[in-house]
Protein backbone atom coordinates (compact mmCIF):
# COMPACT_ATOMS: atom_id res chain seq x y z
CA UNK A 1 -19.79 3.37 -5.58
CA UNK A 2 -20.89 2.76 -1.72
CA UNK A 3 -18.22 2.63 0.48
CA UNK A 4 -18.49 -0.74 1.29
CA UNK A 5 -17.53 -1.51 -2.68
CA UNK A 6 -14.42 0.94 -2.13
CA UNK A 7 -13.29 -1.44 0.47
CA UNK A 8 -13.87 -4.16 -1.07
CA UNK A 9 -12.02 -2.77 -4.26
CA UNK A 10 -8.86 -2.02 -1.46
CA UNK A 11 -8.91 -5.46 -0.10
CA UNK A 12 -8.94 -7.28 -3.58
CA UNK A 13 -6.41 -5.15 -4.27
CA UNK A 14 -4.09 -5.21 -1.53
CA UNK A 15 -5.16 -7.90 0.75
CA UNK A 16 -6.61 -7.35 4.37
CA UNK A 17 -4.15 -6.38 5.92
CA UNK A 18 -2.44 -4.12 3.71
CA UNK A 19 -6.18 -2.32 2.83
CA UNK A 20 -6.70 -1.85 6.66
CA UNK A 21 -3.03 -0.29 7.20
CA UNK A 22 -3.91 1.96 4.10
CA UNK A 23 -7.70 2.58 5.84
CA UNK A 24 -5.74 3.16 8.95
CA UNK A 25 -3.53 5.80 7.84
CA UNK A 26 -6.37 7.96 5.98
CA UNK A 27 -8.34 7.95 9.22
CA UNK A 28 -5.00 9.11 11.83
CA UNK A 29 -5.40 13.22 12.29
CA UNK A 30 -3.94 14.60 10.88
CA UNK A 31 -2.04 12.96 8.10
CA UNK A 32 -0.58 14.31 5.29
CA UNK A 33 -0.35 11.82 2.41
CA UNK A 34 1.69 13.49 0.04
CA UNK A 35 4.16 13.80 3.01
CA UNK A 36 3.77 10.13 4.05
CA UNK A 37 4.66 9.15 0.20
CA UNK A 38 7.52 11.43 -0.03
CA UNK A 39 9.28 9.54 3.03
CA UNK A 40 7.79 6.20 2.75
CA UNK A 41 10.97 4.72 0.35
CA UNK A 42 13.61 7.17 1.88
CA UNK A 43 15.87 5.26 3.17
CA UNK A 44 15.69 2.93 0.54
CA UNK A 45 17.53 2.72 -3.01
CA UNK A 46 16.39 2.28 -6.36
CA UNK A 47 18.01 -0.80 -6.29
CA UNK A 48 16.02 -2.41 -2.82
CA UNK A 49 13.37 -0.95 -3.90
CA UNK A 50 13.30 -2.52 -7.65
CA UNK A 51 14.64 -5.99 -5.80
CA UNK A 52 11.32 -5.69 -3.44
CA UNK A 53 8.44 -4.77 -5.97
CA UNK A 54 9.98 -7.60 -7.95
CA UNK A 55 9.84 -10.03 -5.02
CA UNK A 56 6.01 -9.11 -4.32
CA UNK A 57 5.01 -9.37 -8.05
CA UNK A 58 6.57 -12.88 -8.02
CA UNK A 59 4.71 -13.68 -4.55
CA UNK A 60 2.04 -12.29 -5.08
CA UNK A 61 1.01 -13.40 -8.55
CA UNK A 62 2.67 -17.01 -8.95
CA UNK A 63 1.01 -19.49 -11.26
């Protein structure tokens, strides 16, 4: 896989915008992803965070 497919791939995936924040983050120095994971939903509860994926899905993939 080039890495023009692996973008691709993100951007299918995600969108634009949400591939280059992803790109974005990889490239800052430094940048600890496990880290970054491990805080991203901290402040958040199961609950919000349950209420938001759910929200997405049904954005993201209406008929």
């Amino acid at each position: 896989m080039t890495i023009n497919e692996g973008i691709d791939v993100l951007i299918n995936k995600f969108g634009l915008v949400e591939a280059e924040r992803f790109i974005a983050l990889l490239q800052r120095e430094p940048f600890d992803y496990t880290k970054w994971r491990k805080n991203l939903f901290k402040n958040e509860s199961i609950e919000e965070i349950s209420n938001n994926a759910r929200q997405f899905v049904k954005e993201r993939y209406q008929e």
